[in-house]
Protein backbone atom coordinates (compact mmCIF):
# COMPACT_ATOMS: atom_id res chain seq x y z
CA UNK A 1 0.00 0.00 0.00
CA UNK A 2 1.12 3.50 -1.10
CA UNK A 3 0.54 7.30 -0.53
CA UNK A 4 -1.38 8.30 -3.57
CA UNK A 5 0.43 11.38 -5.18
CA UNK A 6 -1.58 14.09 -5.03
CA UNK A 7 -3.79 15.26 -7.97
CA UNK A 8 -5.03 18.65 -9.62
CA UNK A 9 -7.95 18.27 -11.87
CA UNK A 10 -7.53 22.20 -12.53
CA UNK A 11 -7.64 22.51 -16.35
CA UNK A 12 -10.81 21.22 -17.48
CA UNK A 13 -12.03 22.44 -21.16
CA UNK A 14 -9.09 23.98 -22.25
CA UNK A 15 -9.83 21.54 -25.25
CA UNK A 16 -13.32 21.09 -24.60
CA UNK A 17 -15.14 18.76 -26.00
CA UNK A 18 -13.16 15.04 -27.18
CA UNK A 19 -15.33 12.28 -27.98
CA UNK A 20 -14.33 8.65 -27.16
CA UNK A 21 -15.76 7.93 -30.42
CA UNK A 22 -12.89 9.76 -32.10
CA UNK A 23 -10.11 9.37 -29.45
CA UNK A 24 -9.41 6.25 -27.37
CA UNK A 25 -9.25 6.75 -23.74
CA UNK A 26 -5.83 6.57 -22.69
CA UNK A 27 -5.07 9.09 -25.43
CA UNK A 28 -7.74 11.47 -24.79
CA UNK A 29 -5.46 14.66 -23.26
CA UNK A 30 -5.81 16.25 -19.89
CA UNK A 31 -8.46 19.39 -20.09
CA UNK A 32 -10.35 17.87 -22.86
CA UNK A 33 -14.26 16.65 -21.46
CA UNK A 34 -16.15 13.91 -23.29
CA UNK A 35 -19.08 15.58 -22.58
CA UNK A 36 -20.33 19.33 -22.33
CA UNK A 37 -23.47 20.13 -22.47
CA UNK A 38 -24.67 24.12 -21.82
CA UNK A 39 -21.30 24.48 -21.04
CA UNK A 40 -18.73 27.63 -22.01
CA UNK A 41 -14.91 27.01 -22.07
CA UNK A 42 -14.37 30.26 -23.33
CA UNK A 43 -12.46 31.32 -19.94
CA UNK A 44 -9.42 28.66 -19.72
CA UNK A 45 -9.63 26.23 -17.33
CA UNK A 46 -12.40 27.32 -16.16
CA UNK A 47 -15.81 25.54 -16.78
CA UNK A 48 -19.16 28.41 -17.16
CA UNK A 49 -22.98 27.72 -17.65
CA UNK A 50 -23.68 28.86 -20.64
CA UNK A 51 -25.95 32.25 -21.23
CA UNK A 52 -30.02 32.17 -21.84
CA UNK A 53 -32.30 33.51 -24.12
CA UNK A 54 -34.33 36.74 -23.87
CA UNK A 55 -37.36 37.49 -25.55
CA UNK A 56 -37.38 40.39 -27.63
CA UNK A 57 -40.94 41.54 -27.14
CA UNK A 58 -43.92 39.26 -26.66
CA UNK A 59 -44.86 36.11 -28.60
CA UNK A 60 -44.75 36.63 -32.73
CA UNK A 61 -46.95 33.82 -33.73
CA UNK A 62 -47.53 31.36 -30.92
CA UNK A 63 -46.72 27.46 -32.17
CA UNK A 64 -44.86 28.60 -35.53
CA UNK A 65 -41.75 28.36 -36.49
CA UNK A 66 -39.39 30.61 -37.73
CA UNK A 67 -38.39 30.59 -41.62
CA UNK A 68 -36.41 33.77 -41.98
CA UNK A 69 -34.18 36.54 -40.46
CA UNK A 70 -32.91 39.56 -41.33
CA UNK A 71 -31.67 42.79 -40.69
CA UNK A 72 -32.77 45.28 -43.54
CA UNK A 73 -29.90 47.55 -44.25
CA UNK A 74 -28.23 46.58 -40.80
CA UNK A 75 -31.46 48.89 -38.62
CA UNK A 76 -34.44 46.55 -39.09
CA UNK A 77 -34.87 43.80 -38.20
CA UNK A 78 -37.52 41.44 -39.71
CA UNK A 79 -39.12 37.84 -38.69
CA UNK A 80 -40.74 35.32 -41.09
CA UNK A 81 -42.48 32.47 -39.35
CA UNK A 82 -44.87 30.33 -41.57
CA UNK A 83 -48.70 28.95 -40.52
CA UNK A 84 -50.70 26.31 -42.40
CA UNK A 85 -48.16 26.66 -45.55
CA UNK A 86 -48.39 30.38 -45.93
CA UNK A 87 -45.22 32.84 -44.65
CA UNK A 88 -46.34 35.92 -42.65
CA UNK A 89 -43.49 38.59 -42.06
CA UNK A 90 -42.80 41.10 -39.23
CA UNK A 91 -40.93 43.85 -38.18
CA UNK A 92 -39.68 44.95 -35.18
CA UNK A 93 -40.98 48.37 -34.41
CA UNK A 94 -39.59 49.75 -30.92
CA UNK A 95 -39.18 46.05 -29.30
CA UNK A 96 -42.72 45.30 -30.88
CA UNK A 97 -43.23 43.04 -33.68
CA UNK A 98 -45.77 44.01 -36.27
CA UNK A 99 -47.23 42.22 -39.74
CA UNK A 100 -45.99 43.99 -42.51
CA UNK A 101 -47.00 41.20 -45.15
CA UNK A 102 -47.19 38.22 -46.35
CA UNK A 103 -44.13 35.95 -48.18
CA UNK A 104 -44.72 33.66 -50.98
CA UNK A 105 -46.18 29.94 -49.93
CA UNK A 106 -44.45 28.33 -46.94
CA UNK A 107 -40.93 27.33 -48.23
CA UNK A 108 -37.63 28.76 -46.67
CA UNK A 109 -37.35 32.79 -47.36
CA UNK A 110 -34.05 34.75 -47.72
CA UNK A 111 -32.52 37.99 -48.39
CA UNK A 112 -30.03 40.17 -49.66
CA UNK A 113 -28.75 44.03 -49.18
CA UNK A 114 -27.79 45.80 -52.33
CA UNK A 115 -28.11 49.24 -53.29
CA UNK A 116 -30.08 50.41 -50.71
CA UNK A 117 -32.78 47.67 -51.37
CA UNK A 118 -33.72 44.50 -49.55
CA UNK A 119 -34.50 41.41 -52.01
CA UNK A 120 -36.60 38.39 -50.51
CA UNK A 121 -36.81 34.91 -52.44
CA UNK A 122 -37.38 31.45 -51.86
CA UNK A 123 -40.49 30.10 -51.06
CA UNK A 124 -42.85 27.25 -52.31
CA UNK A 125 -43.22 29.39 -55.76
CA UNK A 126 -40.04 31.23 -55.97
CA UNK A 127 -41.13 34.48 -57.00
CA UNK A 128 -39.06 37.51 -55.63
CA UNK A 129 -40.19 40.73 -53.99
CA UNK A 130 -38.61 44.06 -53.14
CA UNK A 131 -38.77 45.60 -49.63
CA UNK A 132 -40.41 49.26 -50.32
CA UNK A 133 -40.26 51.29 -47.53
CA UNK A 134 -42.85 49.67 -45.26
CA UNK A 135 -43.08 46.11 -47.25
CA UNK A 136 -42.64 43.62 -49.68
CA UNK A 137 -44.18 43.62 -53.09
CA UNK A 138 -43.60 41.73 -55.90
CA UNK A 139 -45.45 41.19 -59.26
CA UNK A 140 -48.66 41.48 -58.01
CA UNK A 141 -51.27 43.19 -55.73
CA UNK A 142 -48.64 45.78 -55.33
CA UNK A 143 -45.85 46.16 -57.93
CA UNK A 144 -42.84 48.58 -57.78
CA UNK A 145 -42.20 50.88 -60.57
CA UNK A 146 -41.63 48.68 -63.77
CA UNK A 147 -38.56 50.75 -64.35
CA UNK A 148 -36.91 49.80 -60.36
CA UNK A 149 -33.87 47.41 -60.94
CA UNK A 150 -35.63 44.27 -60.83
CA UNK A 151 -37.74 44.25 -63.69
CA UNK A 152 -37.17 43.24 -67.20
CA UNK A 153 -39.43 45.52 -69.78
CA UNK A 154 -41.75 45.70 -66.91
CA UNK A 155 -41.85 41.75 -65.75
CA UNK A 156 -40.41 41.02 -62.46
CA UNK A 157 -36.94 39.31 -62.46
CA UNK A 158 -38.58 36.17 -60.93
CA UNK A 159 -40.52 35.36 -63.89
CA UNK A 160 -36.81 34.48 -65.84
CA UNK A 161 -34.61 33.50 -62.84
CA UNK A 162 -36.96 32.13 -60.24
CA UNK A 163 -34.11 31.91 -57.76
CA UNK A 164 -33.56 30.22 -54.64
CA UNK A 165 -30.64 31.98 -53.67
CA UNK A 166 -28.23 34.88 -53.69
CA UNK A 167 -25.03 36.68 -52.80
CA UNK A 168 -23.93 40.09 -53.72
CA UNK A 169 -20.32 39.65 -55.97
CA UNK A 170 -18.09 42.45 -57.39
CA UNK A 171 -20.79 45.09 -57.40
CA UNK A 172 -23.13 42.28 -59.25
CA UNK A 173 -26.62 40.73 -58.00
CA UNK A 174 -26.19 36.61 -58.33
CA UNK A 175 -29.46 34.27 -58.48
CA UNK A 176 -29.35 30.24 -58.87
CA UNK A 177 -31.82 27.75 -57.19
CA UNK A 178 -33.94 27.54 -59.95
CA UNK A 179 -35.35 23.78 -59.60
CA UNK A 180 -38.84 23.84 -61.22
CA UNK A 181 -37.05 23.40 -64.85
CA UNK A 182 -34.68 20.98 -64.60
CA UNK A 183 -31.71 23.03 -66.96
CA UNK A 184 -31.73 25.95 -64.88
CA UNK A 185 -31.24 23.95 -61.73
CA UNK A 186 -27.53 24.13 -62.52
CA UNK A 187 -27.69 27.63 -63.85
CA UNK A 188 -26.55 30.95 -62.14
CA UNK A 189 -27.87 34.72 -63.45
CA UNK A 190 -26.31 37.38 -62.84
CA UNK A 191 -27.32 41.38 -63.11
CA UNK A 192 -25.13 44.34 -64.87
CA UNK A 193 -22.39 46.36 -62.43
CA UNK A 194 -24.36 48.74 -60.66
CA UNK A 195 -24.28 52.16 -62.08
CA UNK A 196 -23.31 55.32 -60.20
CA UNK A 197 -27.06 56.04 -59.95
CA UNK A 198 -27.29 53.17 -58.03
CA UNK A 199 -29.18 50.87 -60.73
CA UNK A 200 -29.18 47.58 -61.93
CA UNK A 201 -30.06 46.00 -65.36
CA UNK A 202 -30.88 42.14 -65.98
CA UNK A 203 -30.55 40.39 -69.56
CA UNK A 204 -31.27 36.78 -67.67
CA UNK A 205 -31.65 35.32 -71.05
CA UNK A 206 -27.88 35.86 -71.62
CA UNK A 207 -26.55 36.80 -68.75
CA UNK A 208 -25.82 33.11 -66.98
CA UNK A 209 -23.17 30.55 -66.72
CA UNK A 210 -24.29 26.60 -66.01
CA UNK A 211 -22.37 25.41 -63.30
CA UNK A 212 -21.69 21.61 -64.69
CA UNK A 213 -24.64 20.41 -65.23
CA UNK A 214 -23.43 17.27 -65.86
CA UNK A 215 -21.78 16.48 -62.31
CA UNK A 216 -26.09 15.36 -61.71
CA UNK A 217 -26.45 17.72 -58.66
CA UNK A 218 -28.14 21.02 -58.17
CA UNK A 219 -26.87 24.47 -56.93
CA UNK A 220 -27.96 24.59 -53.01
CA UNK A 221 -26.28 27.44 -52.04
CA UNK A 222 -24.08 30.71 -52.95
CA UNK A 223 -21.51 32.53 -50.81
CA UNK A 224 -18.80 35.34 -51.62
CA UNK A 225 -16.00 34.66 -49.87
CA UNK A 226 -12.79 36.54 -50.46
CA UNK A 227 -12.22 37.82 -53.89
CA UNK A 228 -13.95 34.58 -55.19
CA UNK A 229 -18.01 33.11 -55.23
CA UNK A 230 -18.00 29.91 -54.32
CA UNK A 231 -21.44 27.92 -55.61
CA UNK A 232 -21.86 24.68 -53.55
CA UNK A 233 -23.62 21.81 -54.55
CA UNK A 234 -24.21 18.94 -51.94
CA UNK A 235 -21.22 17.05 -53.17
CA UNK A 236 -18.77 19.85 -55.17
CA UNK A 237 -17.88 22.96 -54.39
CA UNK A 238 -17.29 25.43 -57.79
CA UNK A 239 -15.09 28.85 -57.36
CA UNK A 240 -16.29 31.50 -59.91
CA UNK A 241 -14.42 34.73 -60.58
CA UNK A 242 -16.37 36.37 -63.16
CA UNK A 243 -14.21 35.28 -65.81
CA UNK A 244 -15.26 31.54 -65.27
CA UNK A 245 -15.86 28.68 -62.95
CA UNK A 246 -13.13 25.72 -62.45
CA UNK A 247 -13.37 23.65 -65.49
CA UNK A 248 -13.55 20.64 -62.93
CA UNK A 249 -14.86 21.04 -59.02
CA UNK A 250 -11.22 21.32 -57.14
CA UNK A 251 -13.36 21.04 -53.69
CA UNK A 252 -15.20 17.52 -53.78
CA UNK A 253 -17.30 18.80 -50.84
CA UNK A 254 -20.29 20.55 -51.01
CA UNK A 255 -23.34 21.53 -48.72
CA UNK A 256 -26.84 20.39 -48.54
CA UNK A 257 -28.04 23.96 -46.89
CA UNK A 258 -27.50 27.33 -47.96
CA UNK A 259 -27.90 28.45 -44.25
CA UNK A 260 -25.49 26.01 -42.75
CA UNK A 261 -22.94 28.62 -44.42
CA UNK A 262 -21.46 31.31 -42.50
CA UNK A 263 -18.03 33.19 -42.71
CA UNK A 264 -16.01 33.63 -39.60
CA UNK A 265 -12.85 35.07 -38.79
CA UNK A 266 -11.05 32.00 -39.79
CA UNK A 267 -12.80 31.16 -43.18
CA UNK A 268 -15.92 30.26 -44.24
CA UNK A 269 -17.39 27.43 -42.32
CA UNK A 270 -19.85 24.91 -44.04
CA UNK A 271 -21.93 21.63 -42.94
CA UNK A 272 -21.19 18.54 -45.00
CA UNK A 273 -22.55 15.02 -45.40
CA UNK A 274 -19.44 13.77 -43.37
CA UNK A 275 -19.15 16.24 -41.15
CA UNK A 276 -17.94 20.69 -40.48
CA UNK A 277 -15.71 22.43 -43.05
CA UNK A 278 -13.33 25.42 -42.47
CA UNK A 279 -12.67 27.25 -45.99
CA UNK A 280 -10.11 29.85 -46.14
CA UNK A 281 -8.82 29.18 -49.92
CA UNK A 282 -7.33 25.99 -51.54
CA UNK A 283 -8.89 22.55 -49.75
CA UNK A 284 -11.65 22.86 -47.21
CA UNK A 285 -9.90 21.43 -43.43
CA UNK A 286 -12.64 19.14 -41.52
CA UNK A 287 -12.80 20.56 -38.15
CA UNK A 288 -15.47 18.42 -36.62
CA UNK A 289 -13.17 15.07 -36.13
CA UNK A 290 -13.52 15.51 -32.44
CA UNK A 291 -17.37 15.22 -32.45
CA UNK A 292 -17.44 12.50 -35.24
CA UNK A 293 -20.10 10.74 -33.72
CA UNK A 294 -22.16 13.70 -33.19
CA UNK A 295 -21.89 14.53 -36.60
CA UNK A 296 -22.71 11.34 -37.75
CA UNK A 297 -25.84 10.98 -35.07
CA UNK A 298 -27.24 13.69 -36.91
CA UNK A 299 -30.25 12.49 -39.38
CA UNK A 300 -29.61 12.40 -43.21
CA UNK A 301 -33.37 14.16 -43.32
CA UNK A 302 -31.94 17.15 -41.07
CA UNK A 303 -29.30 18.15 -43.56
CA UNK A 304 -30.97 20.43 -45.67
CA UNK A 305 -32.10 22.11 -42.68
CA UNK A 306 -29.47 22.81 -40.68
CA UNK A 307 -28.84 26.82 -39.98
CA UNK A 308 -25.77 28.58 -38.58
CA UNK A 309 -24.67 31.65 -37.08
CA UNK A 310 -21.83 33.40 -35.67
CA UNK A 311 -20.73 35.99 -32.90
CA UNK A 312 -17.01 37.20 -32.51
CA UNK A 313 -15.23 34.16 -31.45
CA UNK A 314 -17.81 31.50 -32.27
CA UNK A 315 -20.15 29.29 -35.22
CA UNK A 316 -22.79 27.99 -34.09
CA UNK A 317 -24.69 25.43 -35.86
CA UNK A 318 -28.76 24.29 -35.12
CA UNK A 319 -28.89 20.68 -35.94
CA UNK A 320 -32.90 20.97 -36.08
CA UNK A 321 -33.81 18.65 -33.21
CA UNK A 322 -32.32 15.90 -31.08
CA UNK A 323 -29.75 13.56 -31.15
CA UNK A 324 -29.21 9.99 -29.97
CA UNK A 325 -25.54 9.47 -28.95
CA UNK A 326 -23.98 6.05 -28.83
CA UNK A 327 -22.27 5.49 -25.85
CA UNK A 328 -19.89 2.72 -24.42
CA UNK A 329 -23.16 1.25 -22.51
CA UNK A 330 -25.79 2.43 -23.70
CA UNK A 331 -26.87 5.33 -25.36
CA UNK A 332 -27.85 9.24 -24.43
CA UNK A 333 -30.25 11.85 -25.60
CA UNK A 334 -29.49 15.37 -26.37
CA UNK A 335 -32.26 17.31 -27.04
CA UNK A 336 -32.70 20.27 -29.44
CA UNK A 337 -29.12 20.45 -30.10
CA UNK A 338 -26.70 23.69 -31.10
CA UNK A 339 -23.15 22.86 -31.71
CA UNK A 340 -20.80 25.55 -30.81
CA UNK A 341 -17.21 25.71 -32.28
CA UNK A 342 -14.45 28.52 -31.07
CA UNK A 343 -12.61 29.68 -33.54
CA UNK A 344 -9.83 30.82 -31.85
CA UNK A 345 -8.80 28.03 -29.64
CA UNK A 346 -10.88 24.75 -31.81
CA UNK A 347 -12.79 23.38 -28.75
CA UNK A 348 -16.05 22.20 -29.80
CA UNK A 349 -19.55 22.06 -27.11
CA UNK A 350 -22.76 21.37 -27.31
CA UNK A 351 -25.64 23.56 -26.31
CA UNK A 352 -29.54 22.26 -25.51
CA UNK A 353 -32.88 24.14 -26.12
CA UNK A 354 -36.34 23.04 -24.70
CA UNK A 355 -37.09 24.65 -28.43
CA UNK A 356 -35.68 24.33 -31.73
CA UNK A 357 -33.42 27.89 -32.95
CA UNK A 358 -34.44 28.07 -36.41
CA UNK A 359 -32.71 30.76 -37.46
CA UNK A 360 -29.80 33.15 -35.91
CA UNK A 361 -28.74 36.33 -37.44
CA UNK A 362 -27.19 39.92 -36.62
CA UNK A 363 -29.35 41.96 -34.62
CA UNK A 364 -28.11 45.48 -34.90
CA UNK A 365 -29.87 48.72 -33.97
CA UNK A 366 -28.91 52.06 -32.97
CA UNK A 367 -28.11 51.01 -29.42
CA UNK A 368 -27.22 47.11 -29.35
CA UNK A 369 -25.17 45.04 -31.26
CA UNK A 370 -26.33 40.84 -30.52
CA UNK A 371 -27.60 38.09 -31.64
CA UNK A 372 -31.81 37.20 -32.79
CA UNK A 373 -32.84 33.78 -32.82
CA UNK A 374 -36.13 32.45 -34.22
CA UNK A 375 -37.65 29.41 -32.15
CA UNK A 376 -39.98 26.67 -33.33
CA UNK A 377 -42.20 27.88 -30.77
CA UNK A 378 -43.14 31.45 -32.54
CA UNK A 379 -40.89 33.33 -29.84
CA UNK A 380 -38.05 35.25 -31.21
CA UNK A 381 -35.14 36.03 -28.39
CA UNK A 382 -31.97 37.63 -28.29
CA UNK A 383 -29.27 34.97 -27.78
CA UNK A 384 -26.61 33.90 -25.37
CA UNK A 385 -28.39 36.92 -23.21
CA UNK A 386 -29.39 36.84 -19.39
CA UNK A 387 -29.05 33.68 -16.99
CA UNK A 388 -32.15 31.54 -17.70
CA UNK A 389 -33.96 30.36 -21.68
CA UNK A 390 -36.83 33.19 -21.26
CA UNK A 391 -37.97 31.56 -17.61
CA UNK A 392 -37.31 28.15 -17.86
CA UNK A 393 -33.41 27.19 -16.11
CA UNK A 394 -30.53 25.94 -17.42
CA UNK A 395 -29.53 22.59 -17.70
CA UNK A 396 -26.04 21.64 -17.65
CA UNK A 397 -23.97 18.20 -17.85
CA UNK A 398 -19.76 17.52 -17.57
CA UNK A 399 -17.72 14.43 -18.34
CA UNK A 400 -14.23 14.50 -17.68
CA UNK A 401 -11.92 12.19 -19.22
CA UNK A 402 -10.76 9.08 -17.51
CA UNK A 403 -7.85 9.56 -15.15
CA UNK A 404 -5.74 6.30 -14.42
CA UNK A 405 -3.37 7.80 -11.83
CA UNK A 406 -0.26 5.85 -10.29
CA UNK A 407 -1.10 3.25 -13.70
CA UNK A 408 -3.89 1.80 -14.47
CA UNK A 409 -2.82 -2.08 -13.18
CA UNK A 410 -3.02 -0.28 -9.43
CA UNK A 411 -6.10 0.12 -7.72
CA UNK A 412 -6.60 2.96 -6.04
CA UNK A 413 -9.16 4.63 -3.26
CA UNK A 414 -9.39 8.25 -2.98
CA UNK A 415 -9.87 9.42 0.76
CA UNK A 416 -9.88 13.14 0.71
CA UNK A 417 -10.45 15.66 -1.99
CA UNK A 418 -12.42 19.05 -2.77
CA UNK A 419 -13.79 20.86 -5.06
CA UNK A 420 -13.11 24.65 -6.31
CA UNK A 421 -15.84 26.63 -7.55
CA UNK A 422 -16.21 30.59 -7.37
CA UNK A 423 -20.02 29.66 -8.39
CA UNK A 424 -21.51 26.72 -7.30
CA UNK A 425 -24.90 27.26 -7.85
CA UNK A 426 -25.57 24.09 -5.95
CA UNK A 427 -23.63 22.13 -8.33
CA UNK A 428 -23.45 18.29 -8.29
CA UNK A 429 -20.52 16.10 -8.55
CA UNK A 430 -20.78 12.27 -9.16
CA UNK A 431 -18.09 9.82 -10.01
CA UNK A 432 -18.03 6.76 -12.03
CA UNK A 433 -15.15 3.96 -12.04
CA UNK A 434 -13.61 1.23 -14.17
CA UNK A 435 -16.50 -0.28 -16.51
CA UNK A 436 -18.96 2.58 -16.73
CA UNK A 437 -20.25 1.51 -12.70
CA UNK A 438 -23.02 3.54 -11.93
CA UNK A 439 -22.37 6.81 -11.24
CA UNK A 440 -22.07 7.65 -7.45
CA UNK A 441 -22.77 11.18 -5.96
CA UNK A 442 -20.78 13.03 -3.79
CA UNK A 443 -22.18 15.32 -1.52
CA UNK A 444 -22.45 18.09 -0.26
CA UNK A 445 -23.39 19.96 -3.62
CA UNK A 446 -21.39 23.05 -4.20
CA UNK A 447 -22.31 25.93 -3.02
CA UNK A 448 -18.93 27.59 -1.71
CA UNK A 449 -15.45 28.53 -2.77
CA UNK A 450 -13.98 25.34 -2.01
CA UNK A 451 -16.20 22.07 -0.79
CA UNK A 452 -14.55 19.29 1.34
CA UNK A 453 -15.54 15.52 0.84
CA UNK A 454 -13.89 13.25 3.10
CA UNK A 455 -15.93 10.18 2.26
CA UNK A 456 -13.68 7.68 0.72
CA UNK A 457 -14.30 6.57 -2.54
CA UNK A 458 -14.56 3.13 -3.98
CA UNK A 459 -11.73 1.27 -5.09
CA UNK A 460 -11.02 1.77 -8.75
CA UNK A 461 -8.52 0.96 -11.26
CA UNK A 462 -9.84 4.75 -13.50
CA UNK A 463 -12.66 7.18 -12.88
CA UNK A 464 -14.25 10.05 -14.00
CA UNK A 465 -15.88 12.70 -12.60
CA UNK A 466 -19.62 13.98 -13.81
CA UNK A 467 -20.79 17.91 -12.82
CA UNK A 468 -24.76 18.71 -13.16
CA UNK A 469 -27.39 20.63 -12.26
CA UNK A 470 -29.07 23.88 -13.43
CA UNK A 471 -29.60 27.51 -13.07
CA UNK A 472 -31.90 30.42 -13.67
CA UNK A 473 -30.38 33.14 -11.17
CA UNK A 474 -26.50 33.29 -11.96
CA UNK A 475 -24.14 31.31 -13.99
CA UNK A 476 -22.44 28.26 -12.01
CA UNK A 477 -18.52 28.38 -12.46
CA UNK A 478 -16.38 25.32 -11.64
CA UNK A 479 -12.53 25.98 -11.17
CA UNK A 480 -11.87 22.12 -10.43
CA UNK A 481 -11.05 19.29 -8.59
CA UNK A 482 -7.75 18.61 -6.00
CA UNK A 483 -7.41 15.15 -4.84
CA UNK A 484 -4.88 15.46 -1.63
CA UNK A 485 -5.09 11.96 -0.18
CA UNK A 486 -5.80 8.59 -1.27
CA UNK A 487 -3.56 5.53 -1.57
CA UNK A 488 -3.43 2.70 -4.15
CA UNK A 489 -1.82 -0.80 -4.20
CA UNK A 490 1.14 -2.27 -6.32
CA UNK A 491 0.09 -5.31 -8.36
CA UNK A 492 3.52 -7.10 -8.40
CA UNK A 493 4.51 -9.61 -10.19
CA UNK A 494 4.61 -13.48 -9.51
């Protein structure tokens, strides 16, 4: 029998989140977690509940979900949610949200800034309208000016090109999505160089390029990035640079959702059928190997409808619903989940909503700069603001890795040992030992600086520790684990 040296568990996330999945045990490093769930890292070595949600006015349209964001010429923002197949938009008007019309059938709406004007498209019938001062009008019922930018001898733009997407390239409008006539599903339109006036003109019936239509996939999304536009497909990826697209796709990935997209201060980030793409020029970098069984947990049917945003450090990506994790024994539930990747350090966690987030974008107005999220639920809420998800608290789960101090072959029986946390917030800790034992709690919960347990453990050859609970009043913060005295025995031998 020996002194068991003694042990700091003090740098927990520093490489957040490491599935066993990817990494075996033994080579899983110190201050990586297996899991984190409503967890921040962002704070080394320390281990933070993760922000709420706070509604930005009162319900929008109660049981609906969310279809569309925006932020009209970076002042307004605007809310799509969809009812019985038909798309009703708002506007936020002083913290209030207010109908301002109607979108076209039920399908997935989205927008672009150019010129001082707001274009909408998508849909179930893929007609386009212009934002004009107070709405959107298209075609019909209330049509713009047949000589405004997006008409063609006085028919709207849609009735050529009815897009699906679009991006804003070298002073140029682009449009592709076009799958109700099978040739144009490849093709991409694009308008004139705007003119010092500030106008546009549109020859769609010359002014295209067909993106390989012979590779048998359709255009799914469109997004400048750098001095190039790259147009994905859901297995290539095509650079264009107005004089031409690569005669061949260099980039043998692609995307299934134009809204899984989203540029970040890295490179342009991008959900794929095997897993999350960094592009910052040349070959797209998978940086999702760490969570390869999340990504592969996630439904084939979700793909298309994944949706991503970003703040200054972080992508986030809304995997549409819940996930079923295998695990060594058994399996585990995460509900409504939102991946979360930090740019600047790669760590990787997970974040769980009672409510799907449908949609993230800027939400910029005179006085704030944030975050709007559209639920499933008809709520919209500013995000990763105040400490509970509009009322309802915070629930939060930690794995560590296994530890298999003084070797693995010993076993070993911890005696004394405490915990550090400048928040407790009643925190729990558990353990679990050797072949996935049950888990056994610890107590007292945390609710101190530092928290004594002098209740010896069992004997165990590894362990692990587990953190839980939840909060609604102040975020819990856990500095870590010290493990001062314990003993193990030598297996000798012969």
């Amino acid at each position: 029998m020996a002194d068991l040296p003694r042990q700091s568990v003090r740098n927990i996330g520093i490489y957040g989140l490491i599935r066993q999945a990817e990494v075996s045990d033994e080579l899983i490093p110190d201050g990586a977690v297996t899991e984190a769930i409503n967890l921040s890292f962002d704070r080394k070595g320390v281990v933070q509940s993760r922000p709420g949600l706070t509604a930005i006015g009162s319900t929008v349209s109660s049981g609906n979900s969310c279809i569309g964001l925006h932020n009209l010429q970076s002042n307004t923002a605007i809310a799509v949610f969809v009812a019985g197949g038909s798309a009703t938009i708002y506007e936020n008007q002083s913290g209030t949200w207010t109908q301002i019309g109607k979108g076209v059938g039920g399908g997935v709406l989205r927008f672009v800034d150019f010129a001082n004007r707001t274009l909408m498209f998508g849909g179930s019938e893929n007609s386009m309208q212009v934002f004009s001062g107070s709405n959107f009008s298209g075609n019909s019922g209330n049509p713009l000016n047949p000589d405004d930018m997006w008409y063609v001898n006085g028919t709207g733009v849609g009735a050529y090109a009815r897009a699906q997407f679009g991006e804003v390239y070298k002073s140029r409008i682009y449009l592709s999505g076009d799958n109700n006539y099978v040739p144009f599903a490849s093709r991409v339109w694009f308008s004139s160089v705007i003119s010092s006036s500030g106008n546009i003109t549109w020859a769609p019936s010359t002014d295209y390029v067909d993106i390989n239509p012979g590779d048998g996939e359709n255009v799914t999304a469109l997004k400048r990035f750098s001095l190039e536009l790259l147009i994905f497909k859901p297995n290539y990826t095509y650079r264009f640079r107005t004089s031409g697209v690569d005669p061949d796709p260099l980039i043998r990935v692609g995307t299934r959702s134009q809204e899984s997209v989203v540029e970040g201060k890295r490179g342009l980030y991008f959900h794929h059928d095997t897993g999350f793409y960094r592009y910052s020029g040349g070959y797209p970098e998978e940086v999702s190997r760490p969570i390869s069984d999340v990504v592969k947990a996630i439904p084939f049917g979700s793909y298309d409808d994944i949706v991503s945003w970003k703040d200054d450090d972080h992508v986030y990506w809304d995997l549409n619903g819940n996930l079923t994790l295998a695990e060594p024994q058994g399996s585990s539930l995460w509900k409504n989940v939102v991946l979360r990747y930090t740019e600047s350090s790669d760590v990787w966690t997970v974040y769980s909503y009672s409510n799907k987030l449908r949609r993230g974008a800027p939400f910029i107005t005179g006085t704030s700069n944030s975050i709007m999220v559209g639920l499933d639920s008809g709520v919209m809420a500013e995000f990763n603001k105040g400490l509970s998800d509009i009322g309802q608290p915070i629930k939060y789960r930690m794995t560590t890795k296994w530890y298999e101090w003084a070797g693995i072959e010993n076993q070993k029986e911890i005696q004394e040992m405490c915990a550090i946390a400048e928040k407790g917030q009643g925190a729990q800790l558990m353990y679990q030992t050797d072949n996935y034992d049950d888990p056994i709690t610890v107590s007292p919960s945390l609710d101190k600086l530092i928290t004594y347990f002098d209740k010896n453990t069992k004997k165990f050859h590894r362990i692990r520790f587990i953190l839980h609970g939840m909060t609604s009043n102040e975020a819990m913060v856990f500095n870590g684990l010290e493990v001062y005295k314990g003993n193990y025995e030598y297996v000798r031998n012969g």
